[in-house]
Each structure stands twice: as C-alpha cells, then as structure tokens.
C-alpha atoms as a PDB file:
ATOM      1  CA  UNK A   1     148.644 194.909  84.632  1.00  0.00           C
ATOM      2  CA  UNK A   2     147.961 196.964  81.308  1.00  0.00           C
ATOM      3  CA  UNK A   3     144.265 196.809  79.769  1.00  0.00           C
ATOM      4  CA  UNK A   4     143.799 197.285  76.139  1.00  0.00           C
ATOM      5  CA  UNK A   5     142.999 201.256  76.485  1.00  0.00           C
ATOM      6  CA  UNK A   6     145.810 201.729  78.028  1.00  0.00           C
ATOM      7  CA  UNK A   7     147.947 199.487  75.608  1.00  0.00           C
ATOM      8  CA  UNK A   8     146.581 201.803  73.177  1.00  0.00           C
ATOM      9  CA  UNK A   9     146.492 205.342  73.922  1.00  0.00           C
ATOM     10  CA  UNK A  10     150.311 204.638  75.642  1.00  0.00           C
ATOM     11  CA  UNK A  11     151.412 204.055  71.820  1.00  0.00           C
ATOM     12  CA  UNK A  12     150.975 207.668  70.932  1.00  0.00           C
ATOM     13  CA  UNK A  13     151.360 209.834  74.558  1.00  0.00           C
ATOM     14  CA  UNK A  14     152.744 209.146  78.170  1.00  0.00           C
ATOM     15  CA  UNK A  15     150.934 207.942  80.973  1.00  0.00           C
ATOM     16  CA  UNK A  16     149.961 211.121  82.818  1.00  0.00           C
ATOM     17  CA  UNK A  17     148.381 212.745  79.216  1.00  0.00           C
ATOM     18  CA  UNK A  18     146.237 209.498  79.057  1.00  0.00           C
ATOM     19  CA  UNK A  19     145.088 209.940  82.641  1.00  0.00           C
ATOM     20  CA  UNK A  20     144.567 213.561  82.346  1.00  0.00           C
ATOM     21  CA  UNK A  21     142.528 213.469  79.033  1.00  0.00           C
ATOM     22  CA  UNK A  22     140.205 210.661  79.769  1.00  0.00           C
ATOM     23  CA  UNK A  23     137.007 212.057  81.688  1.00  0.00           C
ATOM     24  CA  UNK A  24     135.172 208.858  82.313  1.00  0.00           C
ATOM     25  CA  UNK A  25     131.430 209.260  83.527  1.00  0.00           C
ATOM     26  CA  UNK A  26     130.071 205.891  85.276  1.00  0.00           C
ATOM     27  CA  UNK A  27     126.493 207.304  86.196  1.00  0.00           C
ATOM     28  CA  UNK A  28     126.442 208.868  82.452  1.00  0.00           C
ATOM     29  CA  UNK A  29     128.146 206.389  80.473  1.00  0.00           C
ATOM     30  CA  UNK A  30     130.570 208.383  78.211  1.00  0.00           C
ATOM     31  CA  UNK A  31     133.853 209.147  77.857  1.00  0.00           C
ATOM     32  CA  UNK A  32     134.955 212.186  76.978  1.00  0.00           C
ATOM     33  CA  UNK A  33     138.609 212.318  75.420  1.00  0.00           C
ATOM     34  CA  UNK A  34     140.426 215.597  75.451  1.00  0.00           C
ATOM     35  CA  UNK A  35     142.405 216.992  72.661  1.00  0.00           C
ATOM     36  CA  UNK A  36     144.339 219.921  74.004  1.00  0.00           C
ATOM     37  CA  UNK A  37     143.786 223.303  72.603  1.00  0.00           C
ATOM     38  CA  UNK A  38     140.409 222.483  71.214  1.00  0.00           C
ATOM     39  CA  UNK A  39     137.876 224.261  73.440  1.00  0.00           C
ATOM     40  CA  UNK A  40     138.921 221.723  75.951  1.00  0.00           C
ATOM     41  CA  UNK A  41     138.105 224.236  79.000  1.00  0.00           C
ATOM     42  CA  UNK A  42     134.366 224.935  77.353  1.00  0.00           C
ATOM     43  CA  UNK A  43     133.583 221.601  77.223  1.00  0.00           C
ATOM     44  CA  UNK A  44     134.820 220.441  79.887  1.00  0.00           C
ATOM     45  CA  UNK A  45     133.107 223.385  82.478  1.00  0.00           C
ATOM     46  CA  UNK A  46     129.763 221.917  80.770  1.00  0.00           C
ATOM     47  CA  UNK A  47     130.189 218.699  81.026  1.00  0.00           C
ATOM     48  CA  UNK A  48     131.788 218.970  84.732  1.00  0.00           C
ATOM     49  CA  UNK A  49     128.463 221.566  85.567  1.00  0.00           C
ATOM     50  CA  UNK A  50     125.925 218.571  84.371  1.00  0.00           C
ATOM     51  CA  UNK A  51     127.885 215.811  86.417  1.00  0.00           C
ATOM     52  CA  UNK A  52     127.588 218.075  89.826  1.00  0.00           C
ATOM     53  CA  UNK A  53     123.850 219.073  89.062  1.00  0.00           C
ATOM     54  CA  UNK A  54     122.435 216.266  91.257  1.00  0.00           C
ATOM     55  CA  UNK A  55     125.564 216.641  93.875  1.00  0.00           C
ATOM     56  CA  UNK A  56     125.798 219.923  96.767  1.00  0.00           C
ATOM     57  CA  UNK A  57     129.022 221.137  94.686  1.00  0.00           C
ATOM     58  CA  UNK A  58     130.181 222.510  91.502  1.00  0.00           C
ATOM     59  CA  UNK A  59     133.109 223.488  89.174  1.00  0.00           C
ATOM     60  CA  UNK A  60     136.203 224.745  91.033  1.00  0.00           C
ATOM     61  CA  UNK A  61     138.850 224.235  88.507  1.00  0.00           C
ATOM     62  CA  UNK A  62     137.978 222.899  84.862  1.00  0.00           C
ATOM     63  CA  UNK A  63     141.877 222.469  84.017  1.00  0.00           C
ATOM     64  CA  UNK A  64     142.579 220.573  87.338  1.00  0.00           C
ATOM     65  CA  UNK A  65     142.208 217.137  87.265  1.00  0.00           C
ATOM     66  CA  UNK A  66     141.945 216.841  90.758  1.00  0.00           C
ATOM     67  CA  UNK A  67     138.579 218.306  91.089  1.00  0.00           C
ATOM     68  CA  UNK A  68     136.987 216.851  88.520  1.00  0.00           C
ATOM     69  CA  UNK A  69     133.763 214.488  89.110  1.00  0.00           C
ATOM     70  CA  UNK A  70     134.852 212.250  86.115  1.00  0.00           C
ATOM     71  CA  UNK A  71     137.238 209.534  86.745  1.00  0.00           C
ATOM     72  CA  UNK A  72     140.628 209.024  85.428  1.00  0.00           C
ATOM     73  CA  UNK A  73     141.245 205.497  84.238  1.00  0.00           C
ATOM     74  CA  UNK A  74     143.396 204.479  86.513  1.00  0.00           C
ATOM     75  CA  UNK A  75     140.308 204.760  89.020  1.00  0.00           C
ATOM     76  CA  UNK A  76     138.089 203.164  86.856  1.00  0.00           C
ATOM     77  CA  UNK A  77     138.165 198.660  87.066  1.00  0.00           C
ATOM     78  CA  UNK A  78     139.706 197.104  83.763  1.00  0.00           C
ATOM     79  CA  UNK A  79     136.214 195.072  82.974  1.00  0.00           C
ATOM     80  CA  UNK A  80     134.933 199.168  83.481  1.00  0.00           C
ATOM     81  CA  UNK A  81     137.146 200.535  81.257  1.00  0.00           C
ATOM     82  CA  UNK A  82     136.806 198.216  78.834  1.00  0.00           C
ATOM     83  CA  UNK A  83     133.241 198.763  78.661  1.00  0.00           C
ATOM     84  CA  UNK A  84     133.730 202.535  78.671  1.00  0.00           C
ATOM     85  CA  UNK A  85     136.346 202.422  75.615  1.00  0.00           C
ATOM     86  CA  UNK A  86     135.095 199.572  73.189  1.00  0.00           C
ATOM     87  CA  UNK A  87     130.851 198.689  74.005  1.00  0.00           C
ATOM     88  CA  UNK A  88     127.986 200.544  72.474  1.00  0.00           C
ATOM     89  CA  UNK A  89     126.749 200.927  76.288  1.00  0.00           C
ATOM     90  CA  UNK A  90     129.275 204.046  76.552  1.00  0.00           C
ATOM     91  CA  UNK A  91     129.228 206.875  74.565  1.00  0.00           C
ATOM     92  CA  UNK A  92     132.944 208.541  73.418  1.00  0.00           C
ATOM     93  CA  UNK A  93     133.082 211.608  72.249  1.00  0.00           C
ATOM     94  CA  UNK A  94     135.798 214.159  71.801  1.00  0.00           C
ATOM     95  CA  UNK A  95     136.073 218.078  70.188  1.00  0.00           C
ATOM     96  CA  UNK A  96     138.779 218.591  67.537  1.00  0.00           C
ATOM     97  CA  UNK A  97     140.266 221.711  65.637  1.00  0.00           C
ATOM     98  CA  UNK A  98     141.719 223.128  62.467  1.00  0.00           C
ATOM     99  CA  UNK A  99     145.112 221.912  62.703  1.00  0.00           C
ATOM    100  CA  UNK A 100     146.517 225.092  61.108  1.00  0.00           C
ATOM    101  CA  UNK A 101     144.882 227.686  63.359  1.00  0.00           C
ATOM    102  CA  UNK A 102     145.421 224.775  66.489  1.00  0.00           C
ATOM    103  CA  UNK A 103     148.905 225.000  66.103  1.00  0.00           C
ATOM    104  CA  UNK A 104     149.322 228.602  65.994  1.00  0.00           C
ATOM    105  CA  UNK A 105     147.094 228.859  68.979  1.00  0.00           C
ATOM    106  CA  UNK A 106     149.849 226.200  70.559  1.00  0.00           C
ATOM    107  CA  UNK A 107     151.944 228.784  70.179  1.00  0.00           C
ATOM    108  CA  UNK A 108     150.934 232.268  70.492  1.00  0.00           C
ATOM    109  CA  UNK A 109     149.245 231.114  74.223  1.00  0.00           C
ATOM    110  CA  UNK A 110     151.555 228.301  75.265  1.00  0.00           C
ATOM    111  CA  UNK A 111     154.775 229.053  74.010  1.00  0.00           C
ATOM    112  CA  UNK A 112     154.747 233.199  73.143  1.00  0.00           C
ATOM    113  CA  UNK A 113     152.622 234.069  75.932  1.00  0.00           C
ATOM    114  CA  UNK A 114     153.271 231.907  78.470  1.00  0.00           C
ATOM    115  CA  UNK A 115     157.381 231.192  78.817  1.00  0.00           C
ATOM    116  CA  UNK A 116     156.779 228.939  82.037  1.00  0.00           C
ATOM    117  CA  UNK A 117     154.387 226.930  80.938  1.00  0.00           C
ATOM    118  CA  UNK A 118     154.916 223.309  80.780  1.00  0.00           C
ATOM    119  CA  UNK A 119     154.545 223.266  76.403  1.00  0.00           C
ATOM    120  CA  UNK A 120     157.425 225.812  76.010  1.00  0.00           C
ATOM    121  CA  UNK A 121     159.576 223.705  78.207  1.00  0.00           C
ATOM    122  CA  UNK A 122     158.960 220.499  76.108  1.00  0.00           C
ATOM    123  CA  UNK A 123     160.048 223.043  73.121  1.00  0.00           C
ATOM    124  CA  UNK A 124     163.371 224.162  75.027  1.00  0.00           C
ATOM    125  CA  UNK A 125     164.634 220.196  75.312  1.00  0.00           C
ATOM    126  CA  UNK A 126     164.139 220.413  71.198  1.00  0.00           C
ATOM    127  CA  UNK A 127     165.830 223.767  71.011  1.00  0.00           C
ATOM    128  CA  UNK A 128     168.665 223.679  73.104  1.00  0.00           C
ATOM    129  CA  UNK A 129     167.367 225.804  75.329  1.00  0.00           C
ATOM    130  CA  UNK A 130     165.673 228.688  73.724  1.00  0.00           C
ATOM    131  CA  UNK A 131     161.823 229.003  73.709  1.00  0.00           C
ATOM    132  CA  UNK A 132     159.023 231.890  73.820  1.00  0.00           C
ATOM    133  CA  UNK A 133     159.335 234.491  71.275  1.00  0.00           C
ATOM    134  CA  UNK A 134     162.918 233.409  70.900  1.00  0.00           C
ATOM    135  CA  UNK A 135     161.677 230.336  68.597  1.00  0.00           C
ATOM    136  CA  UNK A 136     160.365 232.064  65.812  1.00  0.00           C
ATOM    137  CA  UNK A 137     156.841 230.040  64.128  1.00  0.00           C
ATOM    138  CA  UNK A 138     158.543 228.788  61.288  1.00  0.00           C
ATOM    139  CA  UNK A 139     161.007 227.005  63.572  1.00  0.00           C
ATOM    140  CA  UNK A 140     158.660 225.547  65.837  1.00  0.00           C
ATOM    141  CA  UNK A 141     156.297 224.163  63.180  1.00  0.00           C
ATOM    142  CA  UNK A 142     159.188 222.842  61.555  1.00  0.00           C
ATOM    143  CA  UNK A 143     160.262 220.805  65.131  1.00  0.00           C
ATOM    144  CA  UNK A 144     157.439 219.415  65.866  1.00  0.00           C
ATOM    145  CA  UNK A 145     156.472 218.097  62.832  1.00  0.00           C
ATOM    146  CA  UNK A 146     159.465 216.381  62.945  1.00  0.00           C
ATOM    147  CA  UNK A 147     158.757 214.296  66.191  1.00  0.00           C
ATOM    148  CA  UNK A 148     156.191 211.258  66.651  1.00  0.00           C
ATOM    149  CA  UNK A 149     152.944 210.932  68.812  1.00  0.00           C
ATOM    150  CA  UNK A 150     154.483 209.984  71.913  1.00  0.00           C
ATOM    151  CA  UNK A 151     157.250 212.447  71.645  1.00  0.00           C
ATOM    152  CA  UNK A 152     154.817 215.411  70.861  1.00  0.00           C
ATOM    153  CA  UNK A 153     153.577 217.736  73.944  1.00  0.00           C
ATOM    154  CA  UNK A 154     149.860 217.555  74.241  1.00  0.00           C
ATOM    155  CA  UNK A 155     149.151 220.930  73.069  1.00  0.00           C
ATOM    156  CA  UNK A 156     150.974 220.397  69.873  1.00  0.00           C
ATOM    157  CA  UNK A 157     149.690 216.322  69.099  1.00  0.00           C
ATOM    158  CA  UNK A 158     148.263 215.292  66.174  1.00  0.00           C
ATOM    159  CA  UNK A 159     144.691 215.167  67.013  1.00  0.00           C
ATOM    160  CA  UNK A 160     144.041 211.741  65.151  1.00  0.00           C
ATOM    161  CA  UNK A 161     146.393 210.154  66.644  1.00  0.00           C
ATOM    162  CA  UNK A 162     146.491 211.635  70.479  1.00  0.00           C
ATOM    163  CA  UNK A 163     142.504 210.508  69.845  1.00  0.00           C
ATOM    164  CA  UNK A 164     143.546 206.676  68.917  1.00  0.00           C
ATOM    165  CA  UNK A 165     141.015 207.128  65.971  1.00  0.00           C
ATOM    166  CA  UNK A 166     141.909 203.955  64.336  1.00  0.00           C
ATOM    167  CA  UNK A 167     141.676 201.899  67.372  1.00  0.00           C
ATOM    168  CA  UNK A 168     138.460 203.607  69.568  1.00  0.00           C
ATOM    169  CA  UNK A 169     135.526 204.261  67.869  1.00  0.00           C
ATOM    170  CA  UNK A 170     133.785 207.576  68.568  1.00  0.00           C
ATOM    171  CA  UNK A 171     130.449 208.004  68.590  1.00  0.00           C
ATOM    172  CA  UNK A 172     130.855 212.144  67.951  1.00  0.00           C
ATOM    173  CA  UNK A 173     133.261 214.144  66.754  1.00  0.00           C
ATOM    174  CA  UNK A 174     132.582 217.610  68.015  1.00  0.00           C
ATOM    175  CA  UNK A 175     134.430 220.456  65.922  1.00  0.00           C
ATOM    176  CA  UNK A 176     135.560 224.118  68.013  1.00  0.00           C
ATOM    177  CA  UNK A 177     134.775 225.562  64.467  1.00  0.00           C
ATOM    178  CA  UNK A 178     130.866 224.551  64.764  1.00  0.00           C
ATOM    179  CA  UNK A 179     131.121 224.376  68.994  1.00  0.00           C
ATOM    180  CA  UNK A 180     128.099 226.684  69.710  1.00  0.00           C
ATOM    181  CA  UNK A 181     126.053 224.010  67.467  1.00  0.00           C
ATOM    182  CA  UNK A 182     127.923 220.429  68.415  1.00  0.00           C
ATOM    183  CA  UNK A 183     128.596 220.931  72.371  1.00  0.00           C
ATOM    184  CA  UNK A 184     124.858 221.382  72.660  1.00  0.00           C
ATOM    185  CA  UNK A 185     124.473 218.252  70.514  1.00  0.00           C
ATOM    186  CA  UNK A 186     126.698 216.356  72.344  1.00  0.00           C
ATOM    187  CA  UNK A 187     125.105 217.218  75.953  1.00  0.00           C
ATOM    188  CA  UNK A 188     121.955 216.226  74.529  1.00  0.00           C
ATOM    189  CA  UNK A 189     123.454 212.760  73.424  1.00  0.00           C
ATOM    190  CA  UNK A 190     125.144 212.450  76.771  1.00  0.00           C
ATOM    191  CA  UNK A 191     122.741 213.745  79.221  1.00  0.00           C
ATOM    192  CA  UNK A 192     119.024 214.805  77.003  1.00  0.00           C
ATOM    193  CA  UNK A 193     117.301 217.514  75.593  1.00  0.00           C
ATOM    194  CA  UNK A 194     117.129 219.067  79.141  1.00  0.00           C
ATOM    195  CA  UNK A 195     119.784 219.370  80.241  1.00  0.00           C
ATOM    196  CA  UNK A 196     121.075 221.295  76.107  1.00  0.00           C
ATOM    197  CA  UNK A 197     117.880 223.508  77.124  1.00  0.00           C
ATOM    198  CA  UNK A 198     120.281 224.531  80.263  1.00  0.00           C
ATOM    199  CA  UNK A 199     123.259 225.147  78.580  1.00  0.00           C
ATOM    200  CA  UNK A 200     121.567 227.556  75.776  1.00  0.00           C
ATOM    201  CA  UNK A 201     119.745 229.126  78.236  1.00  0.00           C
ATOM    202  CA  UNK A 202     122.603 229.517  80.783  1.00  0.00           C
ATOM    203  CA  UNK A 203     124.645 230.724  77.398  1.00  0.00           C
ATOM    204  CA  UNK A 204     127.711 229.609  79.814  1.00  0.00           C
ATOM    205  CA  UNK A 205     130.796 232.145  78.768  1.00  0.00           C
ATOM    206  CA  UNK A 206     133.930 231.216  77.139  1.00  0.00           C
ATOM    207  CA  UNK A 207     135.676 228.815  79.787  1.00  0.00           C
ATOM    208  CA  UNK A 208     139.266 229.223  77.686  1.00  0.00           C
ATOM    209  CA  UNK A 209     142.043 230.619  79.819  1.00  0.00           C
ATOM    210  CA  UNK A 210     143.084 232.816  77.393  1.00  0.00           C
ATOM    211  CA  UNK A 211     141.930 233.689  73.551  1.00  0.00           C
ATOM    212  CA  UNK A 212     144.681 234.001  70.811  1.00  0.00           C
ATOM    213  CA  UNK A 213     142.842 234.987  68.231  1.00  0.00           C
ATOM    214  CA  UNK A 214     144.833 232.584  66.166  1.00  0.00           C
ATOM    215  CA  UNK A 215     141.753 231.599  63.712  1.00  0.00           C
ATOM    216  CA  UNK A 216     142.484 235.401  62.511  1.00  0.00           C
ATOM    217  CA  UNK A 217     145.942 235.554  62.688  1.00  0.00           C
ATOM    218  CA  UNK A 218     146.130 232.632  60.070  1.00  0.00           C
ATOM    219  CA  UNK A 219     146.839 235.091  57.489  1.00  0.00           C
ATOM    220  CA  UNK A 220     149.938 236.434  59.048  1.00  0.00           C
ATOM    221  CA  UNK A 221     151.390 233.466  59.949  1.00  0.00           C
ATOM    222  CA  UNK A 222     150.810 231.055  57.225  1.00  0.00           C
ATOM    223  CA  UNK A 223     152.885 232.869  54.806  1.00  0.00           C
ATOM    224  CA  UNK A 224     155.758 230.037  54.250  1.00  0.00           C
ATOM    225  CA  UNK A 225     155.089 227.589  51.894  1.00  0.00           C
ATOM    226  CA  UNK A 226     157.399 225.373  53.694  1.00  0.00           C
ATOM    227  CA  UNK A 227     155.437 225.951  56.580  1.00  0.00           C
ATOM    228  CA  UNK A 228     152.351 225.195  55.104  1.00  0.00           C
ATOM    229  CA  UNK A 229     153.661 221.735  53.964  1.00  0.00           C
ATOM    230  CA  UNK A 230     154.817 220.860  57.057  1.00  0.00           C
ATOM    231  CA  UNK A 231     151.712 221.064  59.183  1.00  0.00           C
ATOM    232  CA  UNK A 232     149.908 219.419  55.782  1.00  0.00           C
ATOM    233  CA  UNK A 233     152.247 216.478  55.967  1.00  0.00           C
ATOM    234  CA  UNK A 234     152.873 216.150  59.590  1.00  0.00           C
ATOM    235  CA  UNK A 235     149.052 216.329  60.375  1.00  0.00           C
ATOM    236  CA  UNK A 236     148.027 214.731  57.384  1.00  0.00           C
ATOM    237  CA  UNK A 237     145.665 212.322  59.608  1.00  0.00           C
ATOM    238  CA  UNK A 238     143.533 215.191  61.233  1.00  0.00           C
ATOM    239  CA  UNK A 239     142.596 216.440  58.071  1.00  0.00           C
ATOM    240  CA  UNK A 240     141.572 213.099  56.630  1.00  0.00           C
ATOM    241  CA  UNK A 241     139.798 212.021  59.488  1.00  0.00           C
ATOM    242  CA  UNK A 242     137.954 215.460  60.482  1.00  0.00           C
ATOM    243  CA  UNK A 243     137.520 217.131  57.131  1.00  0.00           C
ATOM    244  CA  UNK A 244     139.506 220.240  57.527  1.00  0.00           C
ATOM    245  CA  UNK A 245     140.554 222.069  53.904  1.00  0.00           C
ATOM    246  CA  UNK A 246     144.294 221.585  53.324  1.00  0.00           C
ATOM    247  CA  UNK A 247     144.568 225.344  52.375  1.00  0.00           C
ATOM    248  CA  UNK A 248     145.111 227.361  55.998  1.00  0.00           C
ATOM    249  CA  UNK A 249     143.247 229.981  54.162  1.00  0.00           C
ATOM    250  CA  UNK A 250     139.584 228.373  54.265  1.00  0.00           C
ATOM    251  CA  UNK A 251     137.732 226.768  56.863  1.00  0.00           C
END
C-alpha cells in the first residue's frame, strides 16, 4: 500500500533513490532529503555524529545506508511518515548546489574519474555503450538534459524536482555554496545551539569522497553556448527555486 510520500517522490526517481535519500529522525523530528552531489557526505557525517551522541557507537560509513541511525521510509509507519513529510511537528530540510558547477562535478568524479561507478553506467545505456572520458562534456550535458526526473541518475537530477519542491514543503534550504554558514544553522534548528557549538568547535573535515574542483573548472568547461542553454533550460527549476545566477560565470 503506497502513502502519499511515496506517491510523490516515485513521480520523479525509483524506489531505491527515495529510500536511500530520505534520512528520517524519529527522536529528532526531521527529515533530511538528500540531493546527490551537494555536500551530501558533509552533512550527512554531522547529522549521523549528533544522532549516535547519546548511543555507544558512531559513524562507520556516511554513504552506506545500511549503517545509518536514520530510518529509511520504508521502516518508518505510514501515519509516521506522513507526519514526518507534511506536519509542522517535523522539520525537512535538504542542501542544494549550483546546477552548473553540480553537473560538472557529476562528471569529472562520477563519470571521468570513476568508470565503474554506478552514474557512468546509467550514461553507457544512453550512449550505446561508451562512457568515462570517452563521452566528451558537451555530449553528456546534452543527454541528460534530454531525459525526465525519473529517468535521470541521482547524481545528475534536477535538484527541484528529485526534492518534490512543489509538493513537500521545506523548512530550510541549505546551499554547499554558503555550507560552512547553513549546516551549522541547520544543526542548530534540528538539534540546538549545542550541539552547532560542537560542530564549529570539532571543525569536522571535508566528509566528500573525492573533490573535483569543479566550482573552478567552470571556466573551462562552460565554453559552449549550446551547453550553457542546455543546463539553463533543462534545470530551469533549480535556479528559480534556489536563486542561482543563470550565467555559469557568477555565483
């Protein structure tokens, strides 16, 4: 039996992403909703650290779901989760990114960098076959832009819409950009002023598996105009809803 959550979230991504990006806190009350390739692995090493400060263990894994302490929805009951997603007793929050230096992150790590992982394998079905370094930028900007929600890899999703924006209303909208001022914000929303004391004293290092750099490759990239477009149009709802400059030259 479906529950409204699911009903929506399942209109723009499979199953398994909706699972995997919902971090439900019961003792907490939040949700925390994970857009892929937006300091996902920072925030969710703090927010996983806070959850296991009253328990005997701690973070293992931030990217495995498996050893999370927040709940999946699945595990959650429907009256829960309909709490969690839709009343004012649960806070949702989420952290989003410039879609322009997002997507080349996409693909300098997942696609350039890493030829087995699961995001340049979703590009081969779309090529063909042919993926990594073999797909030049232009080309894979120019795919995925071309596909809807449910059909995009998480990595590459438009963040609006992998976020149901229109349908769940969030009570922060943290930006990667501004991170070192809005995760302490939101830990002090979700959890008080002591525990955002702890994570600017602990000054917790950079949980991402890997850096890119992409924010200052922009300039090397970004030099189609066709390219530009394409991300423009395609992601047209990010920048409306999060209040990113069209231009991939300023912030």
């Amino acid at each position: 039996m479906t529950n409204r959550a699911e009903e929506i979230f399942l209109k723009n991504k499979g199953r398994k992403d909706y699972e995997i990006s919902s971090h439900i806190s019961l003792v907490n009350s939040y949700v925390f909703v994970q857009v892929s390739k937006a300091a996902s692995s920072n925030v969710k090493w703090a927010l996983q650290s806070l959850e296991f400060s009253s328990s005997p263990w701690g973070v293992i894994d931030v990217n495995n779901k498996f050893f999370s302490p927040h709940l999946s929805p699945f595990q959650v009951p429907s009256e829960k989760l309909e709490e969690a997603f839709f009343l004012d007793s649960f806070k949702r929050v989420a952290f989003v990114r410039n879609p322009f230096s997002r997507i080349l992150s996409c693909y300098l790590h997942r696609v350039v960098a890493k030829p087995r992982s699961p995001t340049n394998k979703a590009l081969k079905k779309l090529t063909g076959g042919r993926g990594g370094p073999d797909v030049p930028f232009e080309e894979f900007v120019e795919l995925i832009c071309t596909q809807n929600a449910v059909d995009q890899e998480a990595h590459w999703r438009c963040q609006a819409e992998d976020l149901c924006v229109e349908d769940i209303r969030y009570d922060k909208f943290g930006r990667v950009e501004e991170i070192n001022k809005d995760l302490p914000d939101v830990i002090e929303m979700l959890y008080g002023k002591k525990a955002a004391d702890w994570y600017l004293n602990r000054a917790a290092s950079d949980a991402s598996p890997m850096k890119t750099g992409s924010s200052e490759k922009v300039k090397e990239f970004y030099q189609n105009k066709k390219t530009i477009s394409q991300i423009r149009t395609r992601f047209s709802l990010d920048f409306e809803w999060f209040g990113y400059d069209e231009s991939p030259f300023r912030s």
